[in-house]
C-alpha atoms as a PDB file:
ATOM      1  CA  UNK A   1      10.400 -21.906  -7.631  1.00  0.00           C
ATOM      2  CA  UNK A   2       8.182 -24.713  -8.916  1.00  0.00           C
ATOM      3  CA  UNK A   3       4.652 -25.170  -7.524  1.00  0.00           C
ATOM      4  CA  UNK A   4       2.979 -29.016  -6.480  1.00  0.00           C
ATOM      5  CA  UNK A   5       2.008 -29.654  -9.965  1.00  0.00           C
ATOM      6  CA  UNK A   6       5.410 -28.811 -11.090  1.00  0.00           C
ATOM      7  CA  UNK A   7       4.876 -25.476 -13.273  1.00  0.00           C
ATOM      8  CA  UNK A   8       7.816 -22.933 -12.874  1.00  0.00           C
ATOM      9  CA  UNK A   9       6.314 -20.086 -10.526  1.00  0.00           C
ATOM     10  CA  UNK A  10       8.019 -16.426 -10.627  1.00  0.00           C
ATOM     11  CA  UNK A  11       9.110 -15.196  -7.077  1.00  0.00           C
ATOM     12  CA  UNK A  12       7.625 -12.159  -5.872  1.00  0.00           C
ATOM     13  CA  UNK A  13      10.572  -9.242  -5.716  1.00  0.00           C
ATOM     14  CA  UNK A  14      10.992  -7.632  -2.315  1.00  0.00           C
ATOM     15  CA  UNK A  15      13.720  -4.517  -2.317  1.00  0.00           C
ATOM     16  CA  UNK A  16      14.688  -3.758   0.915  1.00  0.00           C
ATOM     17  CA  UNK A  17      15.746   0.004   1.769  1.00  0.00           C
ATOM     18  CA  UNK A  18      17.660  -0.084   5.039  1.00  0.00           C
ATOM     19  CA  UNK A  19      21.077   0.833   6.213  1.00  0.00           C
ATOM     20  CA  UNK A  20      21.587  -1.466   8.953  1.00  0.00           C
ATOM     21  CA  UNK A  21      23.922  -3.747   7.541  1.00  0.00           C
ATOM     22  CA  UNK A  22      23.093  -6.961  10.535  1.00  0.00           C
ATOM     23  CA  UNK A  23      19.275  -6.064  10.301  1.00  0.00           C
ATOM     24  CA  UNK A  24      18.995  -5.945   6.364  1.00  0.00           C
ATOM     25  CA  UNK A  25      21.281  -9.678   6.490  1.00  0.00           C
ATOM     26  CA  UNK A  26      18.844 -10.851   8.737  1.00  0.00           C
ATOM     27  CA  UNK A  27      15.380  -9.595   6.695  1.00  0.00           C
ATOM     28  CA  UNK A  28      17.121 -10.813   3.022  1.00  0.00           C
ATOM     29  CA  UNK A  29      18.241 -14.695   4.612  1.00  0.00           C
ATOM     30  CA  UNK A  30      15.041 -15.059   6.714  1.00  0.00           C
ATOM     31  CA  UNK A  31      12.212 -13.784   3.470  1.00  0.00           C
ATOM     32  CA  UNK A  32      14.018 -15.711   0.535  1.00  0.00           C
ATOM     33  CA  UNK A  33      13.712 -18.793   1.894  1.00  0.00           C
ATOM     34  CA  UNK A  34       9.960 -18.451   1.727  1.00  0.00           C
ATOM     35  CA  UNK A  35       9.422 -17.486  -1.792  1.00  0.00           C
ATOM     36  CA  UNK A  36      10.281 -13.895  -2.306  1.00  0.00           C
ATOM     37  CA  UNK A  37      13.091 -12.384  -4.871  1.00  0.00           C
ATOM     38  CA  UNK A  38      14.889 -10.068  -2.468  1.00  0.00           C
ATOM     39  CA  UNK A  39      17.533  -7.972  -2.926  1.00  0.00           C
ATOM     40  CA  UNK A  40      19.118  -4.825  -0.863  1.00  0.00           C
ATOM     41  CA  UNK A  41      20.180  -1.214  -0.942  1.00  0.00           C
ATOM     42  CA  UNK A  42      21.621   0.650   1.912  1.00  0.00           C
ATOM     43  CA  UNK A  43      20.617   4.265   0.996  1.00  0.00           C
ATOM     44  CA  UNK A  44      17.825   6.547  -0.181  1.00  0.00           C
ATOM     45  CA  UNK A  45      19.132   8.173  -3.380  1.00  0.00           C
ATOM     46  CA  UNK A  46      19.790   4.646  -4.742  1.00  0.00           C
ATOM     47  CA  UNK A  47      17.164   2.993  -3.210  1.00  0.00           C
ATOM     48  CA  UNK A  48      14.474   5.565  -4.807  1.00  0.00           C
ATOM     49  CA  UNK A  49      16.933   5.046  -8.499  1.00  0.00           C
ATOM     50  CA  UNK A  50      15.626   1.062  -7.910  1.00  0.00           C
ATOM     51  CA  UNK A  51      12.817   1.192  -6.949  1.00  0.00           C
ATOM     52  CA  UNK A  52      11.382   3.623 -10.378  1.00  0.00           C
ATOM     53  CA  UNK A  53      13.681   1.110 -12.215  1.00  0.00           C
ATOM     54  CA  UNK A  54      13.105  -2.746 -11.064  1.00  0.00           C
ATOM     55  CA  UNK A  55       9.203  -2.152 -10.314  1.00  0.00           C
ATOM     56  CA  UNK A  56       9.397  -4.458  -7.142  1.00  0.00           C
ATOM     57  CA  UNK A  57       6.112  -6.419  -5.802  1.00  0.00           C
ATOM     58  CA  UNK A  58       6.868  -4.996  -2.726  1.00  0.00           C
ATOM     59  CA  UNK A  59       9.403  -2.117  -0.754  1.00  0.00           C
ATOM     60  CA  UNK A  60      10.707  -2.670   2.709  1.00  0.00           C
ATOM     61  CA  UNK A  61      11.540   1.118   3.508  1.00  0.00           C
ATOM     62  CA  UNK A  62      13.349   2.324   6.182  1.00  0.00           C
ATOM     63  CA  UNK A  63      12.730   5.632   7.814  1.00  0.00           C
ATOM     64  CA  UNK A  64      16.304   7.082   8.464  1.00  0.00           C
ATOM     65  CA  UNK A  65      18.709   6.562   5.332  1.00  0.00           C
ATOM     66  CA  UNK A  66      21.800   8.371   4.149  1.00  0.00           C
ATOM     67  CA  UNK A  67      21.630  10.136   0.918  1.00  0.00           C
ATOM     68  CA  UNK A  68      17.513  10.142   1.189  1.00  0.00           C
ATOM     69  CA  UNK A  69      15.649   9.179   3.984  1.00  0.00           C
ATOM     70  CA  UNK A  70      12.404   7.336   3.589  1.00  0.00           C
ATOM     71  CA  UNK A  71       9.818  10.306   3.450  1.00  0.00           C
ATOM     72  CA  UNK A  72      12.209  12.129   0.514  1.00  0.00           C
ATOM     73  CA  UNK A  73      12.297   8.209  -1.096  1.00  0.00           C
ATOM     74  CA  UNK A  74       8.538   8.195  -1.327  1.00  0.00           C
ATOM     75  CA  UNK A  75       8.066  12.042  -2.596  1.00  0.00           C
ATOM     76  CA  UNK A  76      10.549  10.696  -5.376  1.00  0.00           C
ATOM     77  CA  UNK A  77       8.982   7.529  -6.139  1.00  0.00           C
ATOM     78  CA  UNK A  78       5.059   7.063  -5.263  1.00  0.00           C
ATOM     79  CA  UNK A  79       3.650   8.511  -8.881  1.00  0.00           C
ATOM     80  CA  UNK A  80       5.887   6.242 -10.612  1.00  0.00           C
ATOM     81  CA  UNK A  81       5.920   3.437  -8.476  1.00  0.00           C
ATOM     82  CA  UNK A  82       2.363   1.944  -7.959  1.00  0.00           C
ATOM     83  CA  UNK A  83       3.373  -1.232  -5.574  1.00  0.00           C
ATOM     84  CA  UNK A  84       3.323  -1.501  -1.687  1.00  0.00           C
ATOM     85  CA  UNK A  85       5.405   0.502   0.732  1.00  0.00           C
ATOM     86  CA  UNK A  86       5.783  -0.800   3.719  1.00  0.00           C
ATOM     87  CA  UNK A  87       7.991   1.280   6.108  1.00  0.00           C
ATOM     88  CA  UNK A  88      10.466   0.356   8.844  1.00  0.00           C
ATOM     89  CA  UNK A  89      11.158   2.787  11.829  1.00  0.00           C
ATOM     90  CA  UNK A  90      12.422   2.958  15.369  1.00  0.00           C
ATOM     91  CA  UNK A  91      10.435   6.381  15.605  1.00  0.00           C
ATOM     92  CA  UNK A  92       7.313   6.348  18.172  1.00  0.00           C
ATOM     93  CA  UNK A  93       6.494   9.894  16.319  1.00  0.00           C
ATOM     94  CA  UNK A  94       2.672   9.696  15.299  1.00  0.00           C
ATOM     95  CA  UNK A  95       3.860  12.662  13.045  1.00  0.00           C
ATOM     96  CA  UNK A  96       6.536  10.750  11.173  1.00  0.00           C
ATOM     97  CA  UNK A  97       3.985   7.740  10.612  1.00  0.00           C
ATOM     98  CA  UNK A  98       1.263  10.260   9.562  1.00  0.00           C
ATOM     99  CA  UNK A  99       4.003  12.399   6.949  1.00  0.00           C
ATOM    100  CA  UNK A 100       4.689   8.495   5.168  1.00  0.00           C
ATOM    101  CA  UNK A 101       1.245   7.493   5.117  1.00  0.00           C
ATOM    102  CA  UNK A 102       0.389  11.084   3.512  1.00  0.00           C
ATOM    103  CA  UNK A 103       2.888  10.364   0.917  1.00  0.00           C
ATOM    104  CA  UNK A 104       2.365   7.207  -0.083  1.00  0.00           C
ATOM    105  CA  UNK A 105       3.177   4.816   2.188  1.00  0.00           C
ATOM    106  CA  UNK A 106       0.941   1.894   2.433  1.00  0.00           C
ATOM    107  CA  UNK A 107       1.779   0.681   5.989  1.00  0.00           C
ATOM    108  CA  UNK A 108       4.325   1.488   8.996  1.00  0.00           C
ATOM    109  CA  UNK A 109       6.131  -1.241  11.212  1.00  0.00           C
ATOM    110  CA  UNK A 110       7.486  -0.380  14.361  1.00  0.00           C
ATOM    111  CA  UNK A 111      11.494  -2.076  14.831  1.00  0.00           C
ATOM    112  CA  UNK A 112      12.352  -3.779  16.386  1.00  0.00           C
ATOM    113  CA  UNK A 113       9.928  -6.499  14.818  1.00  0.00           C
ATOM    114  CA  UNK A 114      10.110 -10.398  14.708  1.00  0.00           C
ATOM    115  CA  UNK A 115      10.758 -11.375  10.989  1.00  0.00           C
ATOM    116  CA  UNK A 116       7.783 -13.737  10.842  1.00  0.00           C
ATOM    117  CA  UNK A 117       5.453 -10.675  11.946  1.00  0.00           C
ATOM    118  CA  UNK A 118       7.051  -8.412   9.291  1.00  0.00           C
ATOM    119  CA  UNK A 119       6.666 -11.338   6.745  1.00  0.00           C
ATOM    120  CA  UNK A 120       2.908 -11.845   7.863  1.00  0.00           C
ATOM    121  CA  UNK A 121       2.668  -8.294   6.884  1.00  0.00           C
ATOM    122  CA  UNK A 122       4.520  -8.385   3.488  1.00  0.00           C
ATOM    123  CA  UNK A 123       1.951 -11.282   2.619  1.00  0.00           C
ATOM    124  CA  UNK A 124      -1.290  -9.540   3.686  1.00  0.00           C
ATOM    125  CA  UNK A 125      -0.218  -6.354   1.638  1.00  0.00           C
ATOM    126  CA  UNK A 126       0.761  -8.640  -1.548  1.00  0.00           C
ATOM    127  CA  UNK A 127      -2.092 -10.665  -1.411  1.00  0.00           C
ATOM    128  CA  UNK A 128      -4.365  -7.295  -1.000  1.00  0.00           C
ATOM    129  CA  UNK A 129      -2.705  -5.847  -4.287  1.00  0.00           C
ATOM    130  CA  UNK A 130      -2.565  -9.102  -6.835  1.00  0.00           C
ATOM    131  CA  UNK A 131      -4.908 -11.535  -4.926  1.00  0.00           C
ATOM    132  CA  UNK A 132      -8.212  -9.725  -6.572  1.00  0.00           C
ATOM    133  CA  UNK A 133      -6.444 -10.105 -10.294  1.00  0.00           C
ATOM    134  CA  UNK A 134      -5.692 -13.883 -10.048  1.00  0.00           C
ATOM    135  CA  UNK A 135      -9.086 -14.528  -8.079  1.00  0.00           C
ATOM    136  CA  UNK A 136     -11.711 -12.733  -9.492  1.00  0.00           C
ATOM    137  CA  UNK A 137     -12.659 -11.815 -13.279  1.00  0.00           C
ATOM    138  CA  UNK A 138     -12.135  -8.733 -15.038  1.00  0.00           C
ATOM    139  CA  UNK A 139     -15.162  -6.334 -13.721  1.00  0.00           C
ATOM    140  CA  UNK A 140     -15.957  -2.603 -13.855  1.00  0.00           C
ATOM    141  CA  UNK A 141     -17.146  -0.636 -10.818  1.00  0.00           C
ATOM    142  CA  UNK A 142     -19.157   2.751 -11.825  1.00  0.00           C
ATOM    143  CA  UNK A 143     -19.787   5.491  -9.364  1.00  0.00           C
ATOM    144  CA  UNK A 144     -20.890   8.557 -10.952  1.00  0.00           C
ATOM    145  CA  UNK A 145     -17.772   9.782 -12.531  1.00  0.00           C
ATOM    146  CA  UNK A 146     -15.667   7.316 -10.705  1.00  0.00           C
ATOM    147  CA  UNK A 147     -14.871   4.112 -13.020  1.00  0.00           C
ATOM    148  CA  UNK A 148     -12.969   1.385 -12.092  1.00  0.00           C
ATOM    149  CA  UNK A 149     -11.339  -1.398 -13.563  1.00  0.00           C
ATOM    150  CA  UNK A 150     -10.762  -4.177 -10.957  1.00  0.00           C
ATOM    151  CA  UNK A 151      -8.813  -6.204 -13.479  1.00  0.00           C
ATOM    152  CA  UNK A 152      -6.221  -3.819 -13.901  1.00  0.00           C
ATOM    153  CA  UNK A 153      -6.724  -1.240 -11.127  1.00  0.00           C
ATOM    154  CA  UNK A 154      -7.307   1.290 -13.292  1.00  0.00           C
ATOM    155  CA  UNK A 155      -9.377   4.309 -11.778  1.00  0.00           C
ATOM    156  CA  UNK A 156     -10.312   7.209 -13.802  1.00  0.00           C
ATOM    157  CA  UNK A 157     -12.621  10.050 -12.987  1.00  0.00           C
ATOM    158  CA  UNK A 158     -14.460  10.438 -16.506  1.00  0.00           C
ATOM    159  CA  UNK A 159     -11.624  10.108 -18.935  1.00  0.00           C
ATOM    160  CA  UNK A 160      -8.882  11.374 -17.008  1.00  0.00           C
ATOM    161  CA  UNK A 161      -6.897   8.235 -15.448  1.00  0.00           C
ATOM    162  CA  UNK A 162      -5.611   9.433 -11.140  1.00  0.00           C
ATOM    163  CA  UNK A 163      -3.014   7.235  -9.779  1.00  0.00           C
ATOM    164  CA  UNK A 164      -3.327   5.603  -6.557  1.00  0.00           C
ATOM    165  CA  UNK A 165      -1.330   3.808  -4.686  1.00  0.00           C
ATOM    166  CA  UNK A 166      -2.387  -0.045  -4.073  1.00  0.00           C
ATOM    167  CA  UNK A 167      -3.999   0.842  -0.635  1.00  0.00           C
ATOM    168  CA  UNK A 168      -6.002   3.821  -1.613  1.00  0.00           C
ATOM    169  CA  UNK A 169      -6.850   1.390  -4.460  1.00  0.00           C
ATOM    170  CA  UNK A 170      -7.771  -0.571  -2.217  1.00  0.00           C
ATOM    171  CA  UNK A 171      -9.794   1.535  -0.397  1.00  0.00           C
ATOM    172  CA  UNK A 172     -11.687   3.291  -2.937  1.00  0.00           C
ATOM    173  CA  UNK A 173     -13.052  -0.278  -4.197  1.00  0.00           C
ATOM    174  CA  UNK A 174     -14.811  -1.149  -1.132  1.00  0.00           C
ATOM    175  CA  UNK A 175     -16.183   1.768  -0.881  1.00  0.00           C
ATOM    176  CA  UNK A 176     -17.696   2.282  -4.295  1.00  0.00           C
ATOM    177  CA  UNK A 177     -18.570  -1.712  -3.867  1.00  0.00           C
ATOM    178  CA  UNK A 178     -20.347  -0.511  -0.830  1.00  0.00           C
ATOM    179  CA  UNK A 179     -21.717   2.463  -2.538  1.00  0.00           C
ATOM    180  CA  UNK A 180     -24.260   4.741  -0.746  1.00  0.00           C
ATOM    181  CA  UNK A 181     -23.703   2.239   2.293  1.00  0.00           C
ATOM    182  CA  UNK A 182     -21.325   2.852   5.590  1.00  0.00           C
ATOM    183  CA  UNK A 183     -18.371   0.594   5.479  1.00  0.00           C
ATOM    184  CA  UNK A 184     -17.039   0.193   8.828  1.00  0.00           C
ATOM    185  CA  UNK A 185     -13.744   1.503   9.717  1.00  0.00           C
ATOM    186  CA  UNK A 186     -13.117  -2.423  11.359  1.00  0.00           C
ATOM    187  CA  UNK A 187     -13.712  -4.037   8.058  1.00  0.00           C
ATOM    188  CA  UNK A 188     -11.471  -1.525   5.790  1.00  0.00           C
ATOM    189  CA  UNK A 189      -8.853  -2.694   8.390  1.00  0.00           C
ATOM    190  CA  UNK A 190      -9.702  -6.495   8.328  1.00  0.00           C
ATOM    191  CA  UNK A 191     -10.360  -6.999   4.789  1.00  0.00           C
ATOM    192  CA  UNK A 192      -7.485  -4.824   3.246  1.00  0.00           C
ATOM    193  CA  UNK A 193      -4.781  -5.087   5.873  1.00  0.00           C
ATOM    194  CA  UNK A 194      -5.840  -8.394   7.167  1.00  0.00           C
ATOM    195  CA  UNK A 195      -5.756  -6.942  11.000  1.00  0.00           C
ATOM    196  CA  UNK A 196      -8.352  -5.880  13.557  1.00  0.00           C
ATOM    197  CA  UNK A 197      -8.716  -2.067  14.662  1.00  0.00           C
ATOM    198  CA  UNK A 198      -7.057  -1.134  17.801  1.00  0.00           C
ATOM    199  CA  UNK A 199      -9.647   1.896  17.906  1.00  0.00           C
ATOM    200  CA  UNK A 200      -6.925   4.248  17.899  1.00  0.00           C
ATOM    201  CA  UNK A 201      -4.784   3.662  14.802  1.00  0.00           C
ATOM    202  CA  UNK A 202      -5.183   6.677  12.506  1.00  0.00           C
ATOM    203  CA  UNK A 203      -3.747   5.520   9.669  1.00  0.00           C
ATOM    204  CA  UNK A 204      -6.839   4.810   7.752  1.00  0.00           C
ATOM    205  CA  UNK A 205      -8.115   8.210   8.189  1.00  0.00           C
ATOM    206  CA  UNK A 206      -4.653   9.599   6.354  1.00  0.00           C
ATOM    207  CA  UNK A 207      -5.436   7.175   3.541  1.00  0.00           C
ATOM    208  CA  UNK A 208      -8.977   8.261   2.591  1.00  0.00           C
ATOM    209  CA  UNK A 209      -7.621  11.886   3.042  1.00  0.00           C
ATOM    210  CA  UNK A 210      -5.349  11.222   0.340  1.00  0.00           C
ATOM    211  CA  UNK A 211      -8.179   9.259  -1.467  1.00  0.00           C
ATOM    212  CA  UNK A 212     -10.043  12.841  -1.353  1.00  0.00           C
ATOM    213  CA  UNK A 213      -7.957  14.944  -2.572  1.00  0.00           C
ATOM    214  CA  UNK A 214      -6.233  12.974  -5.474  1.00  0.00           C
ATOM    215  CA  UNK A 215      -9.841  12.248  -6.692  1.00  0.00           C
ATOM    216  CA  UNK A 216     -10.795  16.024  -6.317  1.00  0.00           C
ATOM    217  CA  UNK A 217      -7.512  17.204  -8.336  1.00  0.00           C
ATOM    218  CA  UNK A 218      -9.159  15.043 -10.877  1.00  0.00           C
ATOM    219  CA  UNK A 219     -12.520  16.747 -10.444  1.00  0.00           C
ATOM    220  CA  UNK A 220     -14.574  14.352  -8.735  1.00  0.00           C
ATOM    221  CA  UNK A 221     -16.204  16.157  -5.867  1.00  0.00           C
ATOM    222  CA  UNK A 222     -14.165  15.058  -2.434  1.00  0.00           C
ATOM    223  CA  UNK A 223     -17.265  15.685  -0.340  1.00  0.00           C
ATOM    224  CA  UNK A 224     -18.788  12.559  -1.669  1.00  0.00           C
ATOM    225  CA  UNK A 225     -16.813  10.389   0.436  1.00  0.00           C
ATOM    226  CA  UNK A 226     -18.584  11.335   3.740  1.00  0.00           C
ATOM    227  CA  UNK A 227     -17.011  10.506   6.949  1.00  0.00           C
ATOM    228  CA  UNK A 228     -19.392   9.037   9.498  1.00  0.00           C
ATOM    229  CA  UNK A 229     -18.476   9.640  13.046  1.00  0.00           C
ATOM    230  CA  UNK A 230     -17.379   6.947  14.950  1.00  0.00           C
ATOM    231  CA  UNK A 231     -18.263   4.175  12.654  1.00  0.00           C
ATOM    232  CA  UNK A 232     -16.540   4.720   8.932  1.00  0.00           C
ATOM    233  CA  UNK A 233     -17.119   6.132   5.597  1.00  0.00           C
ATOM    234  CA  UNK A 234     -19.681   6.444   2.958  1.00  0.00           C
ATOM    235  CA  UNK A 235     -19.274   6.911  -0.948  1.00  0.00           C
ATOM    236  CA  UNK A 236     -22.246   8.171  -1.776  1.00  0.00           C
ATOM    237  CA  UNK A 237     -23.808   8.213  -5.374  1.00  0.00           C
ATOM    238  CA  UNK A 238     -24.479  12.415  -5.837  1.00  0.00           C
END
């Protein structure tokens, strides 16, 4: 792909993980034709092989695979794979979405879904994870023990370095931006997902629980990141 000024741009890969032969043909001619590197699997054991192996921008993950399906995918994957997740299902199960958001995933779309809503999504969710390295310069955040490097998304409590996915990433920077300050649950939807609050969406709730505990493993203390009823959450200082 060449941009206006006629430099050679690299396409973003998409890997989509979906068994529905019509659907996938549908999803791989309707995204390349607007920038993206896609390419398809149609089940979970090789899916999860490609996805620790090509390091994709982005995964398009369906819920119900042969060989895997999408919740064993992401147990295999998420600590070696540090891109966005993005999961397809037909299931109306709050507990299904909640089990892939506790692993890993970074957002759930309900089929059956217009292409150019899914691709709205897959832009919001790229833009969220490499937007801040191509926009802003290399800076350090510092929260107690909590130090972050913006430039590379790099978070490390002390010396010891935690993976997160890109949304908890996410996440954890506008808090410790915010630091000692409420950060509404609205904004951590508008400014990192790029849509409003319904008011009843958990999913944000699932992602700072994971926030908590991968940061307490490391031993930051998980009570730091307070939870303010009905308005959002707080990372305070001690």
């Amino acid at each position: 792909m060449v941009s206006p000024h006629g430099e050679r741009v690299q396409k973003e890969r998409l890997l989509i993980v979906e068994d529905d032969d019509q659907f996938a043909e549908l999803l791989v001619t309707y995204l390349g034709p607007h920038g993206f590197e896609v390419s398809r699997v149609a089940s979970g054991d090789v899916g999860a092989t490609r996805i620790l192996e090509a390091q994709p921008d982005l995964v398009i993950l369906d819920l119900m695979l042969p060989g895997a399906n999408g919740l064993d995918v992401l147990r295999r994957v998420r600590a070696g794979y540090a891109g966005a997740i993005l999961m397809l299902t037909a299931s109306q199960s709050e507990a299904d979405h909640v089990a892939g958001l506790e692993l890993g995933a970074d957002d759930f779309v309900i089929k059956p879904i217009e292409p150019r809503v899914l691709l709205a999504r897959i832009r919001t969710r790229l833009r969220r994870r490499g937007g801040a390295r191509a926009a802003e310069p290399p800076s350090l955040l510092d929260v107690g023990p909590i130090h972050i490097d913006v430039a590379t998304r790099d978070v490390r409590i002390d010396e010891e370095l935690v993976s997160l996915t890109s949304m908890e990433f996410d996440v954890l920077r506008m808090l410790a931006t915010e630091a000692g300050s409420v950060v509404a649950r609205e904004d951590l939807y508008t400014r990192i997902l790029g849509i409003e609050y319904d008011g009843l969406d958990r999913g944000m709730d699932v992602h700072v629980s994971r926030l908590r505990k991968k940061l307490g493993h490391a031993g930051f203390d998980p009570s730091r990141i307070k939870s303010v009823r009905g308005v959002g959450y707080l990372l305070a200082y001690r």
